[in-house]
C-alpha atoms as a PDB file:
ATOM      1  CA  UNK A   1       0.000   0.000   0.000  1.00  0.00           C
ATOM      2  CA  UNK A   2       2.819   2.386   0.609  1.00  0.00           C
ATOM      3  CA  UNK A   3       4.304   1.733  -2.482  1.00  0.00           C
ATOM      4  CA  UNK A   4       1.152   2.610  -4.391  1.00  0.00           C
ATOM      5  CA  UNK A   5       0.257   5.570  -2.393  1.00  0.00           C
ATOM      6  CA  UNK A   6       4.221   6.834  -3.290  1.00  0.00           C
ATOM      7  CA  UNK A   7       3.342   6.242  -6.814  1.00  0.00           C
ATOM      8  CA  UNK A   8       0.006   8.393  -6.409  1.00  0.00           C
ATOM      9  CA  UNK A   9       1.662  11.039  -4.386  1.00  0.00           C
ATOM     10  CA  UNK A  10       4.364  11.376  -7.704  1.00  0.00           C
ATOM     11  CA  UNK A  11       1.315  11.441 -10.069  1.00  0.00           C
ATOM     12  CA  UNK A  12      -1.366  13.245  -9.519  1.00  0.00           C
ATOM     13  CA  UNK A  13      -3.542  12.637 -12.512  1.00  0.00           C
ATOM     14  CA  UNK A  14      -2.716   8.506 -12.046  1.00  0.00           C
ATOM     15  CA  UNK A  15      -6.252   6.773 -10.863  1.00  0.00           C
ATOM     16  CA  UNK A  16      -6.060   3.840  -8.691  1.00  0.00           C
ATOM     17  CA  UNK A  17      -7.637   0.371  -9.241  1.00  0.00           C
ATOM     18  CA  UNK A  18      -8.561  -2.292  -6.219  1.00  0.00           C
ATOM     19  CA  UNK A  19      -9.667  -5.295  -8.611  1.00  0.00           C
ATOM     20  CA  UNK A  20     -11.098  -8.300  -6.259  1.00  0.00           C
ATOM     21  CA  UNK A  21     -13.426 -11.543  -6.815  1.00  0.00           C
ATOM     22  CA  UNK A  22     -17.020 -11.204  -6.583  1.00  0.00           C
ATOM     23  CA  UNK A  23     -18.685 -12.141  -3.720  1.00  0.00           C
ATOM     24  CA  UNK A  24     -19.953  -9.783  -0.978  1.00  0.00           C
ATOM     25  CA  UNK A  25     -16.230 -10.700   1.271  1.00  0.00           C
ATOM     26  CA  UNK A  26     -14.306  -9.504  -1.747  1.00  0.00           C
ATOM     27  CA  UNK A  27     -16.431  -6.496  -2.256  1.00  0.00           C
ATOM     28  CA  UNK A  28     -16.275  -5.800   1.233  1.00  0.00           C
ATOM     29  CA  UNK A  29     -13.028  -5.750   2.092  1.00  0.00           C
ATOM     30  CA  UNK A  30     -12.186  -3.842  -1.218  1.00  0.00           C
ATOM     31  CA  UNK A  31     -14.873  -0.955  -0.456  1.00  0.00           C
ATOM     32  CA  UNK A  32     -12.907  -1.107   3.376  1.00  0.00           C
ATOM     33  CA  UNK A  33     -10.030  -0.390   1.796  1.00  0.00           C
ATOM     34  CA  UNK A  34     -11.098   1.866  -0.303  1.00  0.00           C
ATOM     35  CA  UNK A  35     -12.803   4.127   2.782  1.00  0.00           C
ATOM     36  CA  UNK A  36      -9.019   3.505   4.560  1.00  0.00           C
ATOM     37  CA  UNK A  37      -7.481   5.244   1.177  1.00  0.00           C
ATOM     38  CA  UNK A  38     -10.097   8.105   1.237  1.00  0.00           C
ATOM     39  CA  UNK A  39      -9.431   8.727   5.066  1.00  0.00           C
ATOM     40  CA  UNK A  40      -5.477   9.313   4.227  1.00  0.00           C
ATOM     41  CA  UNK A  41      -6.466  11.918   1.788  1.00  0.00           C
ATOM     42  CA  UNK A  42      -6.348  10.161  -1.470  1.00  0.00           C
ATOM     43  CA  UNK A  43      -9.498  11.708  -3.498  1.00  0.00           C
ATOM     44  CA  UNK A  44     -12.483   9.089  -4.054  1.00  0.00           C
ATOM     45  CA  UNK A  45     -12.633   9.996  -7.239  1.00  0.00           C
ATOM     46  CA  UNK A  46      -9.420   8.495  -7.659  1.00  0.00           C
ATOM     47  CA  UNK A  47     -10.248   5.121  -6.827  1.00  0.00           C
ATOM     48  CA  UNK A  48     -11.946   2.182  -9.188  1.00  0.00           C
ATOM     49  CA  UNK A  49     -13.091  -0.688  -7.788  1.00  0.00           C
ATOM     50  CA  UNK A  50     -13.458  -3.388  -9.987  1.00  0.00           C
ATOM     51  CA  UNK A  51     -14.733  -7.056  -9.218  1.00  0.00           C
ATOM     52  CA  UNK A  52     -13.180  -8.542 -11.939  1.00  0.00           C
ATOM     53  CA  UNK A  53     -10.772 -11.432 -10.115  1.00  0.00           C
ATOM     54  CA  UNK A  54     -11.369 -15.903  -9.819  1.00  0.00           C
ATOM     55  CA  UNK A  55     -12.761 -16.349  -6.652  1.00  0.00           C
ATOM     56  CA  UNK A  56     -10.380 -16.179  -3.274  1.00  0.00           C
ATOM     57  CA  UNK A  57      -7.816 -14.308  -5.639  1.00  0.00           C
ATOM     58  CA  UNK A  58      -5.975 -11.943  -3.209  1.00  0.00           C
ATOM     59  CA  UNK A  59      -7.058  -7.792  -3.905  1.00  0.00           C
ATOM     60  CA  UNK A  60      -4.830  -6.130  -6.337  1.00  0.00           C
ATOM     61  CA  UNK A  61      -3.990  -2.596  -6.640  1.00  0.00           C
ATOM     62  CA  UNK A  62      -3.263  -1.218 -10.161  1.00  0.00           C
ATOM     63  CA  UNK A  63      -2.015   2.558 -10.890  1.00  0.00           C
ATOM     64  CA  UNK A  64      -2.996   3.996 -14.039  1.00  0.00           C
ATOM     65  CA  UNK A  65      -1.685   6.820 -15.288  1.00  0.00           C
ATOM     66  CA  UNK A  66      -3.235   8.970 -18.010  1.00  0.00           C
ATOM     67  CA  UNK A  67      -2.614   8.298 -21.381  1.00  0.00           C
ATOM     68  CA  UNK A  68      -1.181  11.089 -23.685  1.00  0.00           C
ATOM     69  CA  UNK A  69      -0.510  14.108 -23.184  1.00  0.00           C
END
């Protein structure tokens, strides 16, 4: 988590993505973490979520950056 917040400290216009399994858990945790990112002043707006993992896959976190430019 450090590592990604580094990376969206360095770009500002990057978006983050928490992709995890379906399954109200996954979805869970994922919106928890996502409420723990928000609360350390990284803008909601910011953050995907995106239940698009095989079942008990572990959460991943993906930082996009814009394209272009």
């Amino acid at each position: 988590v450090q590592r990604v917040l580094g990376e969206l400290a360095s770009a500002p216009m990057a978006r983050l993505t928490i992709r995890h399994a379906p399954g109200l858990e996954a979805s869970g945790q994922a919106e928890e973490l996502r409420a723990w990112l928000v609360s350390h002043a990284l803008d909601a707006d910011r953050i995907l979520l995106r239940p698009d993992l095989a079942a008990r896959q572990a959460i991943q976190l993906d930082v996009v950056a814009p394209q272009g430019r």
